[in-house]
Protein backbone atom coordinates (compact mmCIF):
# COMPACT_ATOMS: atom_id res chain seq x y z
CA UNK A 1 0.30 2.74 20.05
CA UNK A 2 1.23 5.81 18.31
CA UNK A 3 0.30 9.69 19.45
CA UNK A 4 -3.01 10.42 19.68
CA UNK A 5 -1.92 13.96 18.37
CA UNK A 6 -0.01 12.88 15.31
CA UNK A 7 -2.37 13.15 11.89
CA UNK A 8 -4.00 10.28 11.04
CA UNK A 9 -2.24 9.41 7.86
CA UNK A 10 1.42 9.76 9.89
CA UNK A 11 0.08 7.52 12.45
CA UNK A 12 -1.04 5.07 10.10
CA UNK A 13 2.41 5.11 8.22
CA UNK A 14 4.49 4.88 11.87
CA UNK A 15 2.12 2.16 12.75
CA UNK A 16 2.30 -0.43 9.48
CA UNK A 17 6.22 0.71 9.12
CA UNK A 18 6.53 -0.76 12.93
CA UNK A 19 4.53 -3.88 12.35
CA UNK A 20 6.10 -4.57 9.02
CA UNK A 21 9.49 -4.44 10.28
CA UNK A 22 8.72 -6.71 13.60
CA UNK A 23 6.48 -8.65 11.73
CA UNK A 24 6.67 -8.82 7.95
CA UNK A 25 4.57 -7.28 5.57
CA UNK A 26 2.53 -10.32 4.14
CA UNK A 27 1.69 -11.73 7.88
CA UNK A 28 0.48 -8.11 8.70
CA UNK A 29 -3.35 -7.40 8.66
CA UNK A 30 -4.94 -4.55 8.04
CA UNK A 31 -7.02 -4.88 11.36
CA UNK A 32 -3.38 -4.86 12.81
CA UNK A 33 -2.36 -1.47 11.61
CA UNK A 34 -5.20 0.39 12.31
CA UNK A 35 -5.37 -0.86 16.03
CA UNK A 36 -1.98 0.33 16.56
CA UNK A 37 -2.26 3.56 14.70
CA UNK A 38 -5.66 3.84 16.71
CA UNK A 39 -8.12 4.59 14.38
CA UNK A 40 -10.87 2.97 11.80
CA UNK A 41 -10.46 0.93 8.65
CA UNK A 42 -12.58 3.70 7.25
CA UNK A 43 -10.13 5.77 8.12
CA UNK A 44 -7.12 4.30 6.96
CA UNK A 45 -8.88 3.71 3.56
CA UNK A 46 -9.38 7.26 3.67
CA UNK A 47 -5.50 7.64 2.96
CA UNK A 48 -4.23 4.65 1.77
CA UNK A 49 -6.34 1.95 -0.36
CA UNK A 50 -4.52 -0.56 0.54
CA UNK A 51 -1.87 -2.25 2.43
CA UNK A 52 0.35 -1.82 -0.76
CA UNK A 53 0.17 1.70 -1.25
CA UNK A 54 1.29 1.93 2.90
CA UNK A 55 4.86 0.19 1.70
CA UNK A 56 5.11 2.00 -1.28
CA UNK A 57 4.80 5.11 0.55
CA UNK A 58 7.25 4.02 3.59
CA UNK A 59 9.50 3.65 0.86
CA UNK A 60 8.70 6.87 -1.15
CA UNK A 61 8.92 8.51 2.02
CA UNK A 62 12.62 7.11 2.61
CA UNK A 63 13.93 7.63 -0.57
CA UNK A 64 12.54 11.46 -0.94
CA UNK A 65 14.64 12.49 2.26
CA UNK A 66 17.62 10.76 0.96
CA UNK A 67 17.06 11.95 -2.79
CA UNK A 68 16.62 15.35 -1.29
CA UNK A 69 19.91 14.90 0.53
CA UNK A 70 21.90 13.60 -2.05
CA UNK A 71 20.64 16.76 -3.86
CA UNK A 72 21.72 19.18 -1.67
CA UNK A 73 25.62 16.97 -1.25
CA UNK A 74 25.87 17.17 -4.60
CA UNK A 75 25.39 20.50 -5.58
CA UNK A 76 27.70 21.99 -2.95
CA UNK A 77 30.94 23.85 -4.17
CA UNK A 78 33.32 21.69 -2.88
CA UNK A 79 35.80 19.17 -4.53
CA UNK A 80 34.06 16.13 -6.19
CA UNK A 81 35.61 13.88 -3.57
CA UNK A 82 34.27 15.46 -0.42
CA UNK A 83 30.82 15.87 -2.41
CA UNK A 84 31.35 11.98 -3.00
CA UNK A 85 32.20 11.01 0.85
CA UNK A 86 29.21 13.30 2.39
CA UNK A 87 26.73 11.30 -0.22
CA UNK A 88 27.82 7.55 0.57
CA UNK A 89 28.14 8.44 4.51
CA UNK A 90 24.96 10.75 4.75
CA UNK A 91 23.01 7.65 2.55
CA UNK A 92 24.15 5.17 5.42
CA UNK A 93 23.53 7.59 8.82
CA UNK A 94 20.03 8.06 7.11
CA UNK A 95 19.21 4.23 6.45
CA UNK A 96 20.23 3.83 9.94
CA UNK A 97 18.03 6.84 11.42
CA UNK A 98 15.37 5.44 9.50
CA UNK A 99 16.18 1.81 10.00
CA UNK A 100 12.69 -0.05 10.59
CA UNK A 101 11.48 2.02 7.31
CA UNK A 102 15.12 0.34 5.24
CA UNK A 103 14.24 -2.76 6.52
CA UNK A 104 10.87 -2.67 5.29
CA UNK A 105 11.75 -2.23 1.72
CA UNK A 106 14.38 -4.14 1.29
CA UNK A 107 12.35 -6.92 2.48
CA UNK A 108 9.42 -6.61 0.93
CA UNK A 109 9.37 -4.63 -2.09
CA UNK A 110 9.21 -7.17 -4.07
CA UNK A 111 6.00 -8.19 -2.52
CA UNK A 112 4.43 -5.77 -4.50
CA UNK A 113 2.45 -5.68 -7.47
CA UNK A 114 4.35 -5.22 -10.72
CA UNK A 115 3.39 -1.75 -11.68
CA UNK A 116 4.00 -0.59 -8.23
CA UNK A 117 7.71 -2.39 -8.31
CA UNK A 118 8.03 -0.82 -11.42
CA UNK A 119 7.32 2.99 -10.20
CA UNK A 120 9.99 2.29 -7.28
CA UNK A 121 12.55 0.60 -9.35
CA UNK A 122 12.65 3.94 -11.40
CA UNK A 123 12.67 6.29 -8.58
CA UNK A 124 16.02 4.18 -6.99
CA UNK A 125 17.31 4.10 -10.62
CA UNK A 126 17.53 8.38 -10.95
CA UNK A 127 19.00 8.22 -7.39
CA UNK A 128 21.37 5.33 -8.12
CA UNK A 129 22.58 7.53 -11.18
CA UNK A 130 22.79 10.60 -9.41
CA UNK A 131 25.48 8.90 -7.10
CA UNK A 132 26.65 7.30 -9.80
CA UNK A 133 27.36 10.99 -11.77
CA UNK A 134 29.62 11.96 -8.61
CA UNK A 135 31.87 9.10 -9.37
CA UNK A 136 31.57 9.66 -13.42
CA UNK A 137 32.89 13.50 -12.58
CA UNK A 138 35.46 11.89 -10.30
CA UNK A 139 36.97 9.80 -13.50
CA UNK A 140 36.44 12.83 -16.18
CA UNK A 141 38.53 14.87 -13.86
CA UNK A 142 41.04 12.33 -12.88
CA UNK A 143 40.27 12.56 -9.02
CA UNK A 144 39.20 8.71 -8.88
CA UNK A 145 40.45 5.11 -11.27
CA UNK A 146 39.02 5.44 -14.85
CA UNK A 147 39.39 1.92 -14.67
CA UNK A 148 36.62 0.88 -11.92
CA UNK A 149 33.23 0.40 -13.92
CA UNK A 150 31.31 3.45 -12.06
CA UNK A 151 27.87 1.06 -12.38
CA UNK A 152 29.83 -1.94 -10.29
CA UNK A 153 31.06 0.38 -7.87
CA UNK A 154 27.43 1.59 -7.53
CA UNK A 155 25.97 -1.70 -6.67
CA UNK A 156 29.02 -2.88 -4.68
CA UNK A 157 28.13 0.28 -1.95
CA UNK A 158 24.28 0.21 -1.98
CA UNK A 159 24.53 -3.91 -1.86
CA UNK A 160 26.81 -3.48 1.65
CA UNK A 161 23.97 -0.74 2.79
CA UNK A 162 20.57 -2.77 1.65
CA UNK A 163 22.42 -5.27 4.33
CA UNK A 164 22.44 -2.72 7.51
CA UNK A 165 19.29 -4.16 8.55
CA UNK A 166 20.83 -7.43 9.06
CA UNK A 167 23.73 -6.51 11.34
CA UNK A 168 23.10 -3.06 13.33
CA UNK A 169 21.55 -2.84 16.71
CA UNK A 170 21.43 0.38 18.22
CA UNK A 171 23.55 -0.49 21.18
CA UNK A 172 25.84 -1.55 19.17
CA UNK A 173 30.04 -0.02 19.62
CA UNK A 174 29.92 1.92 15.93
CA UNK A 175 27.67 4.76 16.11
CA UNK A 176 25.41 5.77 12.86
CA UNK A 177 28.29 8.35 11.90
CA UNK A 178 30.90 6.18 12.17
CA UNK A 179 29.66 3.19 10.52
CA UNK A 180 28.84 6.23 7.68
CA UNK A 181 32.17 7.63 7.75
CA UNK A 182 33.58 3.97 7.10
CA UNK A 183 31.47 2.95 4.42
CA UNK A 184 32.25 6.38 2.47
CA UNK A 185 36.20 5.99 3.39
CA UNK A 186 35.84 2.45 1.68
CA UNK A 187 34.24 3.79 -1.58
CA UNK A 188 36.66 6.37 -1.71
CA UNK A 189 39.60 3.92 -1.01
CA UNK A 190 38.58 1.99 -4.00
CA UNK A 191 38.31 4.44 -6.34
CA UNK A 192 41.60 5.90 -6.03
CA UNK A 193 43.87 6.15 -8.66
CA UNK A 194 46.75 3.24 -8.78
């Protein structure tokens, strides 16, 4: 059960994020989240109308802190390929800090209701395209391959992190850094020039 301390709202969100990921979304009652967060139904429909606004917001919450991130990576004065590396390695030791949230949405997004889908889709879309800039700058200045389709290389790197969920364990021999530093070092490989 979560904190009795924590607000009410983050209890509710640690609680369906936990189930979800243990459990799946669609066999997940709402009488199941609000026992583990400890609290009403009244009071989770205080916060969230539904069980689909909780996943849309475990996903909002995700992508804010690594939108925010990218953000700040981006925008620092250093050379377009160490701006690059930081972004693709900071995107995968977040996913796996955050890991029961990443599994969530990536298995159940589409779960959602159309206009909800919809509203996510374009929130991933202006963070897809501000990683995607980084490698754009990369080819106008001559740092990275002109020839690799920046779009491709885009999917190719968030395909092989949507799949973290599906391999890591905690225990595992790679920590969170290094499975990071390895995933940005393989971008980075692949876009340099020939």
């Amino acid at each position: 059960m979560a904190a009795p301390t924590a607000p009410v709202r983050d209890r509710l969100l640690a609680a369906a994020t936990r189930l979800f990921a243990e459990r799946g979304f669609a066999p997940t009652s709402v009488q199941e989240i609000v026992e583990r967060a400890g609290v009403t139904k009244g009071a989770m429909y205080h916060y969230y109308g539904s069980k689909d606004e909780l996943l849309q917001q475990i996903y909002a919450q995700l992508l804010s802190l690594q939108a925010a991130r990218l953000e700040t990576i981006a925008d620092l004065d250093l050379p377009v390929r160490e701006r690059l590396y930081q972004a693709a390695a900071d995107v995968v030791v977040t996913t796996l800090e955050h890991l029961d949230q990443a599994v969530v949405v990536f298995q159940s997004m589409h779960m959602l209701p159309a206009d909800r889908r919809a509203e996510i889709r374009a929130d991933r879309r202006r963070y897809h395209e501000r990683f995607r800039g980084l490698i754009e700058e990369g080819q106008r200045t001559g740092v990275f391959r002109k020839d690799a389709h920046a779009d491709l290389a885009v999917h190719q790197f968030f395909g092989g992190v949507h799949h973290l969920g599906s391999w890591y364990h905690s225990d595992g021999e790679l920590t969170p850094t290094q499975i990071g530093d390895t995933y940005a070092d393989l971008l980075l490989r692949g876009l340099e020039p020939r």
